[in-house]
PDB file of N, CA and C in Angstrom:
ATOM      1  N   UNK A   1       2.075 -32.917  29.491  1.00  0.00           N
ATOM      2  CA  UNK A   1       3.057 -32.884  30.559  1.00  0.00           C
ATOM      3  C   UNK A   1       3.317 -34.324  31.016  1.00  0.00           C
ATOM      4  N   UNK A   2       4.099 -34.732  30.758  1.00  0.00           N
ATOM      5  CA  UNK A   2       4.716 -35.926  31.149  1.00  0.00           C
ATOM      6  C   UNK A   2       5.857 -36.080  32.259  1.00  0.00           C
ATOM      7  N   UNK A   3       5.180 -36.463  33.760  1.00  0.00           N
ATOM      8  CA  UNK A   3       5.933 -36.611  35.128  1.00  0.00           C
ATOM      9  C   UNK A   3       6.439 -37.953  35.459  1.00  0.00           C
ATOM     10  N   UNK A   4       5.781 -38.731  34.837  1.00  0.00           N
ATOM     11  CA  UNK A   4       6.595 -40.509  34.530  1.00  0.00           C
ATOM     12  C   UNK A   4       8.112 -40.370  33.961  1.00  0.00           C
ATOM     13  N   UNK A   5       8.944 -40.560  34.956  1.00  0.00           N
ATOM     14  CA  UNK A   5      10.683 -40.661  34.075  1.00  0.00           C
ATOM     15  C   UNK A   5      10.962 -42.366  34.791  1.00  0.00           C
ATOM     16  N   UNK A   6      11.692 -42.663  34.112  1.00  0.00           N
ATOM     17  CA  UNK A   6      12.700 -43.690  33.814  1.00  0.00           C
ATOM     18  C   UNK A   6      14.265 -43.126  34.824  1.00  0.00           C
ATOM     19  N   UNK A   7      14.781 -44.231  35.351  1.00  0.00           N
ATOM     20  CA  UNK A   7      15.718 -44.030  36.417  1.00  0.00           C
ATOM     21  C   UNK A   7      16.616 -43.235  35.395  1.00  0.00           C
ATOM     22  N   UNK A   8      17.097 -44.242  34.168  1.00  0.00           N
ATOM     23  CA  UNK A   8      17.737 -43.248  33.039  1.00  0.00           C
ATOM     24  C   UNK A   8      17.555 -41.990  32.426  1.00  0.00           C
ATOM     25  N   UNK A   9      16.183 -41.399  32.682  1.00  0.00           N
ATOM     26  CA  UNK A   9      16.192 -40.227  32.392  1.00  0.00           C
ATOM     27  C   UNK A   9      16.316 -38.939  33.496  1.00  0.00           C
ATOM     28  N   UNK A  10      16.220 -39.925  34.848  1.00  0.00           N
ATOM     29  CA  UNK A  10      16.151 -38.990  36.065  1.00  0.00           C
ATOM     30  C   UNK A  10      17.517 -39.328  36.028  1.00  0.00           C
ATOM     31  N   UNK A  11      18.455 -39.785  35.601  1.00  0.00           N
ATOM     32  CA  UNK A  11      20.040 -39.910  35.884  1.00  0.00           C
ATOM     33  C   UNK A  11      20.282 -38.621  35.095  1.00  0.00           C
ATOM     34  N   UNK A  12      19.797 -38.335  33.627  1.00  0.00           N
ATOM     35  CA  UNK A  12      20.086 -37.546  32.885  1.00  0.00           C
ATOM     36  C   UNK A  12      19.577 -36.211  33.444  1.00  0.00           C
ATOM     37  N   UNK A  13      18.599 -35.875  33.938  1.00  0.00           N
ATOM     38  CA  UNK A  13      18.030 -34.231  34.628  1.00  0.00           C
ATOM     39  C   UNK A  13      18.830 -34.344  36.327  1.00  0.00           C
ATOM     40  N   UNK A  14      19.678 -35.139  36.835  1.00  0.00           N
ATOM     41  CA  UNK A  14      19.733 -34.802  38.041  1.00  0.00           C
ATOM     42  C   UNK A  14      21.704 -34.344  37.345  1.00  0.00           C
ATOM     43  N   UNK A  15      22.003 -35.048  36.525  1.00  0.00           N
ATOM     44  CA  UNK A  15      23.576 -34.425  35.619  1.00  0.00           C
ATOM     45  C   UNK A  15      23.213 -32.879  34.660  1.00  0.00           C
ATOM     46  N   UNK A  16      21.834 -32.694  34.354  1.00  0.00           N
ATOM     47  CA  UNK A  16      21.665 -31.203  33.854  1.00  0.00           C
ATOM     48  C   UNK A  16      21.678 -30.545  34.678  1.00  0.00           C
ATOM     49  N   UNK A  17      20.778 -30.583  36.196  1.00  0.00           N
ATOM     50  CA  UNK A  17      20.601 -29.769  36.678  1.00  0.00           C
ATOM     51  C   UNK A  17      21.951 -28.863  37.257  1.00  0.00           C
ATOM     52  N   UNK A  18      23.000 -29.732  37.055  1.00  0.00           N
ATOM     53  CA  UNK A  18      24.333 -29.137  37.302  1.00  0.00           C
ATOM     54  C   UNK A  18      24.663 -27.975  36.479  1.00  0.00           C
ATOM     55  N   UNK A  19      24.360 -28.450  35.282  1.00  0.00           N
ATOM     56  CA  UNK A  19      24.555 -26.934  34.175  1.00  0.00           C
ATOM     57  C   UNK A  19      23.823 -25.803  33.954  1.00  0.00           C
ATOM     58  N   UNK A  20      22.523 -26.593  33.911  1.00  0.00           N
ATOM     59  CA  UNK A  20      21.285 -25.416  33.498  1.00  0.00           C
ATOM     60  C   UNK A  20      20.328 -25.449  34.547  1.00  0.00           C
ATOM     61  N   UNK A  21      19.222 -24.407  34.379  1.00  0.00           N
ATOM     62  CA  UNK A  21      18.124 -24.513  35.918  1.00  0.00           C
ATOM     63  C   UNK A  21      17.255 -25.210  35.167  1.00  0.00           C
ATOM     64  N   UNK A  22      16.654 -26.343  36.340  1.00  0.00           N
ATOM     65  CA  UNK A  22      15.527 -27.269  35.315  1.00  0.00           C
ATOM     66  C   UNK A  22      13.864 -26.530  34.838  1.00  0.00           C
ATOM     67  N   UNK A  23      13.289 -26.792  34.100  1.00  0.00           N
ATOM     68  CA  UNK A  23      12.076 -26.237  34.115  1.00  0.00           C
ATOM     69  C   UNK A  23      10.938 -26.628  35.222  1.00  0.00           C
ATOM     70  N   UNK A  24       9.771 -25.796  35.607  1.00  0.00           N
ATOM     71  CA  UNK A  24       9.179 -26.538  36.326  1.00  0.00           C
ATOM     72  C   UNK A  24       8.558 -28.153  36.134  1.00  0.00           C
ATOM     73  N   UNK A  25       8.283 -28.375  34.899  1.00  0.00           N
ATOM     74  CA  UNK A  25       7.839 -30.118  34.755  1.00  0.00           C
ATOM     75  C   UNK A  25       9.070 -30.702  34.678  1.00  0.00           C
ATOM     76  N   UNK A  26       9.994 -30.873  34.382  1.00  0.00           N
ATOM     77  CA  UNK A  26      11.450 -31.141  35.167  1.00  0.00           C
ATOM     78  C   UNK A  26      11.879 -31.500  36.255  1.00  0.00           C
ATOM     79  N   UNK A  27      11.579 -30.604  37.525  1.00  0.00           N
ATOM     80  CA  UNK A  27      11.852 -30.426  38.876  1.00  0.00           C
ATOM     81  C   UNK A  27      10.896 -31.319  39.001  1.00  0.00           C
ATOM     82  N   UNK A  28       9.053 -31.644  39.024  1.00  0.00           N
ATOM     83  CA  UNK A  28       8.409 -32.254  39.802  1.00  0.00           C
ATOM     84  C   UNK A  28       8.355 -33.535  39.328  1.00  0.00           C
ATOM     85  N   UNK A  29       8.957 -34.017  37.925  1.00  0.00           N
ATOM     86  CA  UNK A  29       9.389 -35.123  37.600  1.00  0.00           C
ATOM     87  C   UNK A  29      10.545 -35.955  38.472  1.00  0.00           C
ATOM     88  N   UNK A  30      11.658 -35.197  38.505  1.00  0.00           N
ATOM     89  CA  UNK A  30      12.462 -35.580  39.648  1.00  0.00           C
ATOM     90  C   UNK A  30      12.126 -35.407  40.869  1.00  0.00           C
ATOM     91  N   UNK A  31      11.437 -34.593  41.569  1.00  0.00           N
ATOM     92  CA  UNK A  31      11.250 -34.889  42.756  1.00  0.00           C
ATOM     93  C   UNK A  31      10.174 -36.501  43.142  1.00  0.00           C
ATOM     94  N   UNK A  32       9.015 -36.637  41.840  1.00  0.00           N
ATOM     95  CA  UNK A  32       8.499 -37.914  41.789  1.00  0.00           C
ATOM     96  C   UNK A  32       9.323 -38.900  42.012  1.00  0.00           C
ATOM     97  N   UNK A  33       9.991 -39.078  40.696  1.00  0.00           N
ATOM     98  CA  UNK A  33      10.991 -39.952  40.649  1.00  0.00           C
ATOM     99  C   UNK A  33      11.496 -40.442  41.851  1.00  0.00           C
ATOM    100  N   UNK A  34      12.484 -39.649  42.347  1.00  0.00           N
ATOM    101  CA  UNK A  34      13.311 -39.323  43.495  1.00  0.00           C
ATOM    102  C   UNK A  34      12.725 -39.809  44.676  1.00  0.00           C
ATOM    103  N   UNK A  35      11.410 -39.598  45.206  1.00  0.00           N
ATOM    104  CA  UNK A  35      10.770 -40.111  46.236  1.00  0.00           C
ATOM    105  C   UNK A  35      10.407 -41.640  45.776  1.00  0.00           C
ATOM    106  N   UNK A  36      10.051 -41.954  44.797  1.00  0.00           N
ATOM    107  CA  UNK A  36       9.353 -43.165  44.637  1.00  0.00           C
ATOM    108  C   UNK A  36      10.811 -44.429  44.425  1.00  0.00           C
ATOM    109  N   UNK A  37      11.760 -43.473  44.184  1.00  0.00           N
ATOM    110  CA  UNK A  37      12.955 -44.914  43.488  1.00  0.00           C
ATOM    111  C   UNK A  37      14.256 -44.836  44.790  1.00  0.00           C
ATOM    112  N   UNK A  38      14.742 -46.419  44.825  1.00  0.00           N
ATOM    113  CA  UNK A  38      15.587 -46.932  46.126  1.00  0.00           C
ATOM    114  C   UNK A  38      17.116 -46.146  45.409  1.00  0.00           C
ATOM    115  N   UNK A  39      17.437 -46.573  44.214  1.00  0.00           N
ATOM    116  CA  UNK A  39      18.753 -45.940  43.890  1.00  0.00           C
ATOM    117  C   UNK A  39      18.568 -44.767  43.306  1.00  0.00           C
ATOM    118  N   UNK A  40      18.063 -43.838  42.749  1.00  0.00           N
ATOM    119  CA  UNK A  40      18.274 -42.375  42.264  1.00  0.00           C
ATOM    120  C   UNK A  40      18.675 -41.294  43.250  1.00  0.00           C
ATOM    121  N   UNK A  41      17.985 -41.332  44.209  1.00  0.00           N
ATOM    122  CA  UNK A  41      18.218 -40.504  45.500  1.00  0.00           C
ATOM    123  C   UNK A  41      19.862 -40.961  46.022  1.00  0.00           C
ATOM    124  N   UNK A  42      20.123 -42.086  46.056  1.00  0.00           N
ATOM    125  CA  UNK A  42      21.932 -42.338  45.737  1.00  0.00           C
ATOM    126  C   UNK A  42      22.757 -41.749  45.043  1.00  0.00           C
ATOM    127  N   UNK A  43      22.376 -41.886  43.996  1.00  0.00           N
ATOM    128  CA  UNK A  43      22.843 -41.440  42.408  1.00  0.00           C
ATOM    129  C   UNK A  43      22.822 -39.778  42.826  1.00  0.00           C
ATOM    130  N   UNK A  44      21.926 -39.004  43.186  1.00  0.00           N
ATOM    131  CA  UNK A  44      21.724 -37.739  43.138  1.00  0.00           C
ATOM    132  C   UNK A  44      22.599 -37.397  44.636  1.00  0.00           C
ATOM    133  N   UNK A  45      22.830 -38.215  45.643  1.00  0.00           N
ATOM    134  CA  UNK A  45      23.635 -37.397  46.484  1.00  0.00           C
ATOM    135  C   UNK A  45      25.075 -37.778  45.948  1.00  0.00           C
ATOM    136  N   UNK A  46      25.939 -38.809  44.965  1.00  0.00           N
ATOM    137  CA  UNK A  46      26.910 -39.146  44.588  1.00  0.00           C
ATOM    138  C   UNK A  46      27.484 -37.743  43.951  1.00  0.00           C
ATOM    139  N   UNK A  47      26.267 -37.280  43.012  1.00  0.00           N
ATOM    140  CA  UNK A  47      26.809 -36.409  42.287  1.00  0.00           C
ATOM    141  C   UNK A  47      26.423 -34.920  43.050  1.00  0.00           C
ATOM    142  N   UNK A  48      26.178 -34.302  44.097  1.00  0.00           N
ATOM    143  CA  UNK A  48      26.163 -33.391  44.845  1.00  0.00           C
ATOM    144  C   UNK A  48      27.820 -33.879  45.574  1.00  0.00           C
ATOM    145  N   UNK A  49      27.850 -35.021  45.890  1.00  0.00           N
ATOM    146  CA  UNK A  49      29.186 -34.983  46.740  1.00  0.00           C
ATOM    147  C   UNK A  49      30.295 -34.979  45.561  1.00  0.00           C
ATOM    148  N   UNK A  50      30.677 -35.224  44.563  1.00  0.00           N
ATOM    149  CA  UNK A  50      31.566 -35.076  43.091  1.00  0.00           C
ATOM    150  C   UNK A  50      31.380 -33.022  43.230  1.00  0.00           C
ATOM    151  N   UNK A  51      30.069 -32.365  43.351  1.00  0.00           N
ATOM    152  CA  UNK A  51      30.267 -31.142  42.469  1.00  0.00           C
ATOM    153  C   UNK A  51      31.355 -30.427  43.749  1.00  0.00           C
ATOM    154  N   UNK A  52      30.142 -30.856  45.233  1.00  0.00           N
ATOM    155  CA  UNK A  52      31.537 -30.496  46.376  1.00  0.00           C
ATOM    156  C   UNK A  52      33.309 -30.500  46.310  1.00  0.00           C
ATOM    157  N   UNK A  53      33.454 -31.880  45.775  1.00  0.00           N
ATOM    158  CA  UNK A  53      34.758 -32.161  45.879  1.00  0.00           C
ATOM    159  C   UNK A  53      35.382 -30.886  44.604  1.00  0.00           C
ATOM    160  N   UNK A  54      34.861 -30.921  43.896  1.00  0.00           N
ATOM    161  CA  UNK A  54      35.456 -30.226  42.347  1.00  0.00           C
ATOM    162  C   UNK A  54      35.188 -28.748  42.952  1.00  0.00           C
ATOM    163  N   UNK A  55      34.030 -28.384  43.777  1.00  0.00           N
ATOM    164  CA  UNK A  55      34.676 -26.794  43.807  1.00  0.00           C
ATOM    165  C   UNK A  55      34.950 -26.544  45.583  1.00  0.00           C
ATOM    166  N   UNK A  56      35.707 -27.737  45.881  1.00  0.00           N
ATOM    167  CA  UNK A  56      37.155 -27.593  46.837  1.00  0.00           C
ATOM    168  C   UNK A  56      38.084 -27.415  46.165  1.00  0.00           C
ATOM    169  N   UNK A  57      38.348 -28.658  45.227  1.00  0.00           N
ATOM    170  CA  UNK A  57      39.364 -28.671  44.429  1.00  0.00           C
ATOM    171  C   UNK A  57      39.961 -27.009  44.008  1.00  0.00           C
ATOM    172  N   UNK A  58      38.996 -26.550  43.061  1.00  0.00           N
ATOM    173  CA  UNK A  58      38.740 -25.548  42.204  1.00  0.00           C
ATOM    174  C   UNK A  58      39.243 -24.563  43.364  1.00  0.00           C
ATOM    175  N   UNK A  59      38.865 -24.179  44.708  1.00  0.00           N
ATOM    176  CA  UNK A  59      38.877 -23.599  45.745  1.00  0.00           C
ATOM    177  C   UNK A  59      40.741 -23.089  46.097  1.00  0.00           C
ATOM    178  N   UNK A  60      40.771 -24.458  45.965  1.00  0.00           N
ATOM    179  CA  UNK A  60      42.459 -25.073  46.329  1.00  0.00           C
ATOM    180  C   UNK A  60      43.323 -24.813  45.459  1.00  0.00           C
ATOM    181  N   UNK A  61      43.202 -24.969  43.865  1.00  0.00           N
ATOM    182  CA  UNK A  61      44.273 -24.490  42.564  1.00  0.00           C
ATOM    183  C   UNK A  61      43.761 -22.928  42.589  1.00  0.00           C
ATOM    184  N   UNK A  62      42.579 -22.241  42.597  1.00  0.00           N
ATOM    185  CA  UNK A  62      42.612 -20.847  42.863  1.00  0.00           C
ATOM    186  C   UNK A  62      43.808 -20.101  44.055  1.00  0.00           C
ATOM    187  N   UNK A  63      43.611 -20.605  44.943  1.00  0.00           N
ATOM    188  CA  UNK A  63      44.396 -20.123  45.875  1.00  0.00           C
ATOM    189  C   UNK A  63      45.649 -20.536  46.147  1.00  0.00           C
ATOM    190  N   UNK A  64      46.541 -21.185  45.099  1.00  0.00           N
ATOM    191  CA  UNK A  64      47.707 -21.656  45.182  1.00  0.00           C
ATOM    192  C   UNK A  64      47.844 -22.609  46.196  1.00  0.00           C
ATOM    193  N   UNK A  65      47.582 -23.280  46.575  1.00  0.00           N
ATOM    194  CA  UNK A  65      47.647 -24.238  47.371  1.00  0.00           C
ATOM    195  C   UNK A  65      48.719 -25.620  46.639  1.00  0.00           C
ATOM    196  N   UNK A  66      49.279 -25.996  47.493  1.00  0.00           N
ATOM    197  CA  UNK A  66      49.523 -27.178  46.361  1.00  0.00           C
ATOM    198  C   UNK A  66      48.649 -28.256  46.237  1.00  0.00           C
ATOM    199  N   UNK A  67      48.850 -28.830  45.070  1.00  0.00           N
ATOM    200  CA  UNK A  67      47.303 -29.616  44.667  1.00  0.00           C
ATOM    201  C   UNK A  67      47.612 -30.946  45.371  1.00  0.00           C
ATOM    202  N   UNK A  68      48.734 -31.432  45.324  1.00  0.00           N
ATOM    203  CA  UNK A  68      48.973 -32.906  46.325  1.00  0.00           C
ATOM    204  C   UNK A  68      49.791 -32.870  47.288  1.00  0.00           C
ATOM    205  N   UNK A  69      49.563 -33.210  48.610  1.00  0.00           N
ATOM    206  CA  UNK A  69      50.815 -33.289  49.529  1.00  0.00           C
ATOM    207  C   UNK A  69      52.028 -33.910  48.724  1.00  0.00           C
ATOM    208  N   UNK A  70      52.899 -33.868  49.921  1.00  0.00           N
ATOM    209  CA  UNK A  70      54.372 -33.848  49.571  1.00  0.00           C
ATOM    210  C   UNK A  70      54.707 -35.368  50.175  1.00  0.00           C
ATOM    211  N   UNK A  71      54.970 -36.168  48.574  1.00  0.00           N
ATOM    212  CA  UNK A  71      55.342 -37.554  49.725  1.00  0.00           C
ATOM    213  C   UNK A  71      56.647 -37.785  50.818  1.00  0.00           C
ATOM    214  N   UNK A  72      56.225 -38.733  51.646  1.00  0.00           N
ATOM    215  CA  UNK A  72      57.088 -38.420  52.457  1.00  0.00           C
ATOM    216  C   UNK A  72      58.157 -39.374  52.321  1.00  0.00           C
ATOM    217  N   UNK A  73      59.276 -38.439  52.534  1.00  0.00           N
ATOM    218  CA  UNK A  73      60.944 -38.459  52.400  1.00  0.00           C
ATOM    219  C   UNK A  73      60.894 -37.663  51.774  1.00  0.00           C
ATOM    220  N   UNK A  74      60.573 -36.639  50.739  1.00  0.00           N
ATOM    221  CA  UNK A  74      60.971 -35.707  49.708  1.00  0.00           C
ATOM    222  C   UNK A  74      60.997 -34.361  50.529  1.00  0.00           C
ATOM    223  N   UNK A  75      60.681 -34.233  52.132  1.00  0.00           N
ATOM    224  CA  UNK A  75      60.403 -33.211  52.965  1.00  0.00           C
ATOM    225  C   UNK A  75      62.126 -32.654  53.437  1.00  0.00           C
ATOM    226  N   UNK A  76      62.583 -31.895  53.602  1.00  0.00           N
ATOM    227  CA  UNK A  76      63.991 -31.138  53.251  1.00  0.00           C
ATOM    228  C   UNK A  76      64.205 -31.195  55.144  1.00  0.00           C
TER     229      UNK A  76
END
């Protein structure tokens, strides 16, 4: 069991955990990681705030919304 990761490999399990559920030596690797390093815990709320924005987005083209305001002068 290997809990030693590399910022590069905790970059890579904190972008899986988006797709797949991590295993348990997985999770306590990143949570190591994560506590012990100044930029990953950055990196990992960057991409929690990206999955937010994408299922607003996603939220917004579901429900017909229009996807960009209307610039202004083009308003009738």
């Amino acid at each position: 069991m290997i809990l030693r990761r590399n910022c590069k490999e905790t970059a890579a399990l904190l972008l899986a955990r988006e797709d797949r559920k991590l295993g348990l030596e997985e999770k306590l690797a990143l949570r190591l990681h994560l506590a012990a390093c100044d930029a990953c815990p950055l990196f990992a709320k960057q991409v929690l705030t990206l999955r937010s924005a994408f299922t607003q987005w996603r939220h917004q083209a579901d429900s017909g919304e229009a996807a960009a305001p209307t610039p202004p002068g083009d308003q009738p």
